[in-house]
Each structure stands twice: as C-alpha cells, then as structure tokens.
C-alpha atoms as a PDB file:
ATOM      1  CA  UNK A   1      45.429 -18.132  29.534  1.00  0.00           C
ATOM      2  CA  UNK A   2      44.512 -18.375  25.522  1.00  0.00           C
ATOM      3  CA  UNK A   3      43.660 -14.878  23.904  1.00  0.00           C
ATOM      4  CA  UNK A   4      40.369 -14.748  22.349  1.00  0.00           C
ATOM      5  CA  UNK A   5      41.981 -13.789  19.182  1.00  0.00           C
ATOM      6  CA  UNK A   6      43.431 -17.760  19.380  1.00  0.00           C
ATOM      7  CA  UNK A   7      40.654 -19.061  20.344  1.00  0.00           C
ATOM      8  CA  UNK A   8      39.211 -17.589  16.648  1.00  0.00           C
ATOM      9  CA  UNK A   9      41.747 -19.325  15.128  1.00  0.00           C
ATOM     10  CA  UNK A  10      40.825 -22.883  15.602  1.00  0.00           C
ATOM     11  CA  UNK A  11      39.953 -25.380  13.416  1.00  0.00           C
ATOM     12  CA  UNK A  12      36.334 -26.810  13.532  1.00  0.00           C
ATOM     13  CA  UNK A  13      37.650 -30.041  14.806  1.00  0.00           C
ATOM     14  CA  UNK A  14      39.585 -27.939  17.260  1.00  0.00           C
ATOM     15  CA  UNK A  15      36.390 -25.744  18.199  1.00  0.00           C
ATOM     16  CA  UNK A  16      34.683 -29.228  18.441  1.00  0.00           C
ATOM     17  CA  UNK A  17      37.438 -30.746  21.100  1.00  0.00           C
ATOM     18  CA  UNK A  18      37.389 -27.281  22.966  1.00  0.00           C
ATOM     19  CA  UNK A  19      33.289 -26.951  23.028  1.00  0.00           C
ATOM     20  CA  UNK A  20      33.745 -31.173  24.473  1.00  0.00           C
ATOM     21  CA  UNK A  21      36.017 -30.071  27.125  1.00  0.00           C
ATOM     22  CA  UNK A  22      34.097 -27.529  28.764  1.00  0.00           C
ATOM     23  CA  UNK A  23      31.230 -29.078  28.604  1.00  0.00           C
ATOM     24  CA  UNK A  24      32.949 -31.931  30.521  1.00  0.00           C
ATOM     25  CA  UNK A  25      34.416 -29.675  33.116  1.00  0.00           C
ATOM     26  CA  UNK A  26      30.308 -27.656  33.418  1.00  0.00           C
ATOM     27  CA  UNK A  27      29.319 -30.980  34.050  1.00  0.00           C
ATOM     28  CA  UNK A  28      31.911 -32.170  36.407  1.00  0.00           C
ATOM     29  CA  UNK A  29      31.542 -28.928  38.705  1.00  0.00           C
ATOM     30  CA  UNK A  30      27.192 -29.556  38.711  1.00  0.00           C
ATOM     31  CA  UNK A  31      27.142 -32.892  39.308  1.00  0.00           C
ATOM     32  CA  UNK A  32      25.509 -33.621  42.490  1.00  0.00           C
ATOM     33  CA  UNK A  33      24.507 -29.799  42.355  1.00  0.00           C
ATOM     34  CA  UNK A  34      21.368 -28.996  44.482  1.00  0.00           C
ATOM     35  CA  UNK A  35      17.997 -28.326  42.912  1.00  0.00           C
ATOM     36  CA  UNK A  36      15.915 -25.784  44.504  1.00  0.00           C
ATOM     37  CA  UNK A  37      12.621 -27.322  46.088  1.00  0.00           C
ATOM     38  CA  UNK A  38      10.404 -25.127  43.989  1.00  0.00           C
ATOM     39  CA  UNK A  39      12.401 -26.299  40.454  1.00  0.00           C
ATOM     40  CA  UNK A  40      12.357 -29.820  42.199  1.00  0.00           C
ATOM     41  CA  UNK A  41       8.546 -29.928  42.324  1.00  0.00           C
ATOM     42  CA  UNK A  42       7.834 -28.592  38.735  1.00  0.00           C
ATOM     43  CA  UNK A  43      10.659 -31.508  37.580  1.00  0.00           C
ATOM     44  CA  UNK A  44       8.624 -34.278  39.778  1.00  0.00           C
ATOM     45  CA  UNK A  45       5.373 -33.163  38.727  1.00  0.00           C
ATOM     46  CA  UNK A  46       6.053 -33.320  35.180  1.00  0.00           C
ATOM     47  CA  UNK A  47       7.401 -36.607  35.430  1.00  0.00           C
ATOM     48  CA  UNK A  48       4.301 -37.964  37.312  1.00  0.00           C
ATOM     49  CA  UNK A  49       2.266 -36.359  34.264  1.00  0.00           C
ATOM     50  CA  UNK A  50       4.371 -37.903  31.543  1.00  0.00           C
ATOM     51  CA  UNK A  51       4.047 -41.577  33.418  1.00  0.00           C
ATOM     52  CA  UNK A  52       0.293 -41.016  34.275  1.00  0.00           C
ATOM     53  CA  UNK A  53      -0.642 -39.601  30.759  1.00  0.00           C
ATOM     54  CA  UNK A  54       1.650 -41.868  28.159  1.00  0.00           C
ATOM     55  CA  UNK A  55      -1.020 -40.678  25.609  1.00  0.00           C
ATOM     56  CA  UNK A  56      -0.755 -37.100  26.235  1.00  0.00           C
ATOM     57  CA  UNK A  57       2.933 -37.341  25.216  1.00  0.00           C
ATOM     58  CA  UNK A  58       4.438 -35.510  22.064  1.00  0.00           C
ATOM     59  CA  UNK A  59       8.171 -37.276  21.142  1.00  0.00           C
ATOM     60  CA  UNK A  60      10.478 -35.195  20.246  1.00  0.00           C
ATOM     61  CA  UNK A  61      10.489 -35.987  16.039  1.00  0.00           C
ATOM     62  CA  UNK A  62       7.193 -34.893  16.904  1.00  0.00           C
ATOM     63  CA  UNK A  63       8.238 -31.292  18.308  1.00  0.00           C
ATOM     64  CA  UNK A  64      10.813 -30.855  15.670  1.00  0.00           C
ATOM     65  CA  UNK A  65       8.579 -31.652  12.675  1.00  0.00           C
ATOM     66  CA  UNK A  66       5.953 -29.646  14.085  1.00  0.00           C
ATOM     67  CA  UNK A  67       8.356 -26.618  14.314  1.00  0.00           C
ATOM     68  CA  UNK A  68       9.548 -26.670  10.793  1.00  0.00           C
ATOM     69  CA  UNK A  69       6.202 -26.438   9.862  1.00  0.00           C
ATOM     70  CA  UNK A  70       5.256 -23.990  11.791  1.00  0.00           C
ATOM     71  CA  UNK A  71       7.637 -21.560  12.003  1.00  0.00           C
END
C-alpha cells in the first residue's frame, strides 16, 4: 500500500487522477445502496415540493451569488 508521505508527493494532475479514482470506486461500491425509509421520504417529499412549487425554486447561480454576498 502507498505511504502517506507518497501520496504528498504527487503532482496536481496526479492528485486529480487519484481524487477521480476513488471517487469511481465510492461510487461503484453505493450504487444500488439502500436508502433508509425515513431519508427516502424527506428525498420524495422534496421532490414533490420542487415539481408542485416551480416558482418557489431558487437555482443554484442563485444560491451561490446569494452566498458571496452574504457571507
């Protein structure tokens, strides 16, 4: 296994393709992962909310302008 002290020694573009492979390999593993009921039903209700409510919506350019504003 790779030291940590290697690890340090990387290149950005060689942080880069190490940061791309595990998050390939986090994502491979959770796929298909369960979803407990209670997170389930916070997920579906704010779905229903942002498709009943298309007015009530924020985008995100919005969020992010908003927070350098107001930091």
């Amino acid at each position: 296994m790779t030291e940590i002290i290697d690890i340090l020694k990387l290149t950005v573009v060689e942080w880069l393709h190490l940061v791309q492979t595990i998050w390939d390999n986090i994502t491979d593993e959770t796929e298909g992962a369960d979803i407990e009921d209670d997170h389930k039903a916070i997920l579906i209700g704010r779905l229903e909310f942002y498709n009943n409510n298309p007015n009530d919506n924020i985008s995100w350019e919005e969020v992010d302008k908003n927070v350098k504003i107001n930091p």
